[in-house]
Protein backbone atom coordinates (compact mmCIF):
# COMPACT_ATOMS: atom_id res chain seq x y z
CA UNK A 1 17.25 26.34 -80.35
CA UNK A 2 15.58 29.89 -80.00
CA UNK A 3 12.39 29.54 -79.69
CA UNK A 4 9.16 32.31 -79.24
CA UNK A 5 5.90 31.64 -78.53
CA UNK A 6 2.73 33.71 -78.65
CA UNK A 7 -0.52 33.45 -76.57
CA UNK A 8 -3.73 35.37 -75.61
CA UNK A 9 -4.73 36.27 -79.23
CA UNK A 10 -8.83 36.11 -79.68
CA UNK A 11 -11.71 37.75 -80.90
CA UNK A 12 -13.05 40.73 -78.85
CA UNK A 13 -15.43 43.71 -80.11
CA UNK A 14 -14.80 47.28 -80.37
CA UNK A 15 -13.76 48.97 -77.12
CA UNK A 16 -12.55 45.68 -75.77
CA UNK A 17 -9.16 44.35 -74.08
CA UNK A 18 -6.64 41.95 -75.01
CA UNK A 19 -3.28 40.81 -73.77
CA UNK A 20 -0.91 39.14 -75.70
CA UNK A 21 2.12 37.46 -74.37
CA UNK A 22 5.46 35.91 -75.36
CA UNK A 23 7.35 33.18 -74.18
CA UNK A 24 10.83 33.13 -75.00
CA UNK A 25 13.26 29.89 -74.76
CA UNK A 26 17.11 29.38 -75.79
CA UNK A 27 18.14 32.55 -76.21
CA UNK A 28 19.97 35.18 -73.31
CA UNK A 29 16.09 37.01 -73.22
CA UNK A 30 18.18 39.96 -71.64
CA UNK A 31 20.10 40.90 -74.72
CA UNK A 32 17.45 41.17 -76.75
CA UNK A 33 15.48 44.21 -77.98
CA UNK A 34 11.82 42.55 -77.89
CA UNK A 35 9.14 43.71 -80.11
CA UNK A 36 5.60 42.87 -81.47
CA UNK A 37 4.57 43.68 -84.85
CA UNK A 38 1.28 42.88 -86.74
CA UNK A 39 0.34 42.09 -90.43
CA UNK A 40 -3.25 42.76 -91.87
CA UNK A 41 -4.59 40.85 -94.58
CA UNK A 42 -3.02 42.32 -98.04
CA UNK A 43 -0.49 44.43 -95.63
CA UNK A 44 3.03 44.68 -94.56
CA UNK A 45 3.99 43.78 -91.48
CA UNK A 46 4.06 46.63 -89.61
CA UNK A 47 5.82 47.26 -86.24
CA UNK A 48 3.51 47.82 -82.99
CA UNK A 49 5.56 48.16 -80.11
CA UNK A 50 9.50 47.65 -78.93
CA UNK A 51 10.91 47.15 -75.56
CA UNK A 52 14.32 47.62 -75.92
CA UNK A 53 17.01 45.76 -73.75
CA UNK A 54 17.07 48.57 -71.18
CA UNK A 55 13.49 48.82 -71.43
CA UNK A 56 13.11 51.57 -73.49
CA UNK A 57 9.74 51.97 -75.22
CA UNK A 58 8.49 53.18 -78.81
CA UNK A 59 5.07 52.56 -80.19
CA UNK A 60 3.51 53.15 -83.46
CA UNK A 61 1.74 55.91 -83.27
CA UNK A 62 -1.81 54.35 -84.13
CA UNK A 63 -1.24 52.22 -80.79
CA UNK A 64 -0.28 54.93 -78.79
CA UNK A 65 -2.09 55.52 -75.63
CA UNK A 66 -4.01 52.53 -76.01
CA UNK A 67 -1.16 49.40 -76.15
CA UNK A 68 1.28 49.11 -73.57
CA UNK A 69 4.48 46.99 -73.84
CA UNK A 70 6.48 45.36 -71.18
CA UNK A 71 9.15 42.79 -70.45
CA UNK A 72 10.22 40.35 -67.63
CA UNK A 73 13.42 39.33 -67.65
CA UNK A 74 13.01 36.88 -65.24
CA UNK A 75 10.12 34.96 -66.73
CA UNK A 76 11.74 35.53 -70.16
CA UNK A 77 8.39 37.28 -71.38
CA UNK A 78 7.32 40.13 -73.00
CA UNK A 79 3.89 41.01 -72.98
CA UNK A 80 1.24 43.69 -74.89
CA UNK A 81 -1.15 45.11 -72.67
CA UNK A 82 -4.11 46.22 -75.81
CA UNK A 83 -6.91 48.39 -74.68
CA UNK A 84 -9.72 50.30 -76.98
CA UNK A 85 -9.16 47.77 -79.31
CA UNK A 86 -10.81 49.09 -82.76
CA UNK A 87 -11.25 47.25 -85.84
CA UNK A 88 -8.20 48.58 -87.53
CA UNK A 89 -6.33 46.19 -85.30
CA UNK A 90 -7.26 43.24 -86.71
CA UNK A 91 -3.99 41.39 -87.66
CA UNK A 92 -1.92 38.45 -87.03
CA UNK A 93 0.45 39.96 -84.22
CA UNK A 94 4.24 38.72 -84.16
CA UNK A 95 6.65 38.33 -81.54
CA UNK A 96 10.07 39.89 -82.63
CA UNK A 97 13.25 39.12 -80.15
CA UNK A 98 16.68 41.11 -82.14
CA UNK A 99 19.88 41.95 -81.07
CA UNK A 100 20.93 45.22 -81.18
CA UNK A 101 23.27 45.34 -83.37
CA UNK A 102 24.06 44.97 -87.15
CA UNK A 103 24.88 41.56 -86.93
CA UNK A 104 22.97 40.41 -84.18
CA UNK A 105 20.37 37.31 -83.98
CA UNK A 106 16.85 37.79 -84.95
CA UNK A 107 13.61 35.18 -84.37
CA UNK A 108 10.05 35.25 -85.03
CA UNK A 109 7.04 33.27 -83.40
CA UNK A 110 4.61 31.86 -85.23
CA UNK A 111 1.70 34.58 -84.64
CA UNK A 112 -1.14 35.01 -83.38
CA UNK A 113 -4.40 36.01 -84.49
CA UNK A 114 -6.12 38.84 -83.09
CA UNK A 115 -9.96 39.72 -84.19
CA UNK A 116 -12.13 42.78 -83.79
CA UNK A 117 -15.53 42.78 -85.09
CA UNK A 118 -18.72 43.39 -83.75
């Protein structure tokens, strides 16, 4: 049974630092594209960052320069370094795992909430 879970979400004020992380179980973490995506109240869910499965990166470009995105395959984890934070980023923030291909496995944690107010 795949299974992600997020941590590290909070409430910080403007300027501040968070990192989230992922913990991925029952799945070949390896093979899968891992990604993080966020969804503001009355939003879409938007995607924030992807690590790919040869650690490629690609951010969105409001997070650019101030989230970083990285993986360990041995811990099965896949963490976002979030710096600068602003308002704006106020969302619940997802952890994506996909394989990379048209057919391939896809799983969701249950999110985590992430809060910037002064």
């Amino acid at each position: 049974q795949a299974q992600l879970v997020e941590s590290g979400g909070g409430s910080v004020q403007p300027g501040g630092t968070l990192r989230l992380s992922c913990a991925a179980s029952g799945i070949i973490f390896s093979m899968y594209d891992m990604a993080w995506y966020r969804q503001a109240p009355g939003k879409q869910r938007e995607l924030v960052a992807l690590i790919s499965s040869r650690h490629r990166t690609n951010y969105a470009d409001s997070v650019k320069g101030r989230f970083t995105i990285s993986r360990d395959n041995g811990k099965n984890t896949v963490s976002l370094q979030m710096n600068s934070l602003a308002p704006e980023d106020t969302a619940v923030y997802y952890c994506n795992a996909r394989q990379p291909w048209s057919t391939g496995s896809e799983y969701w944690g249950q999110g985590t909430q992430v809060t910037v107010s002064s």
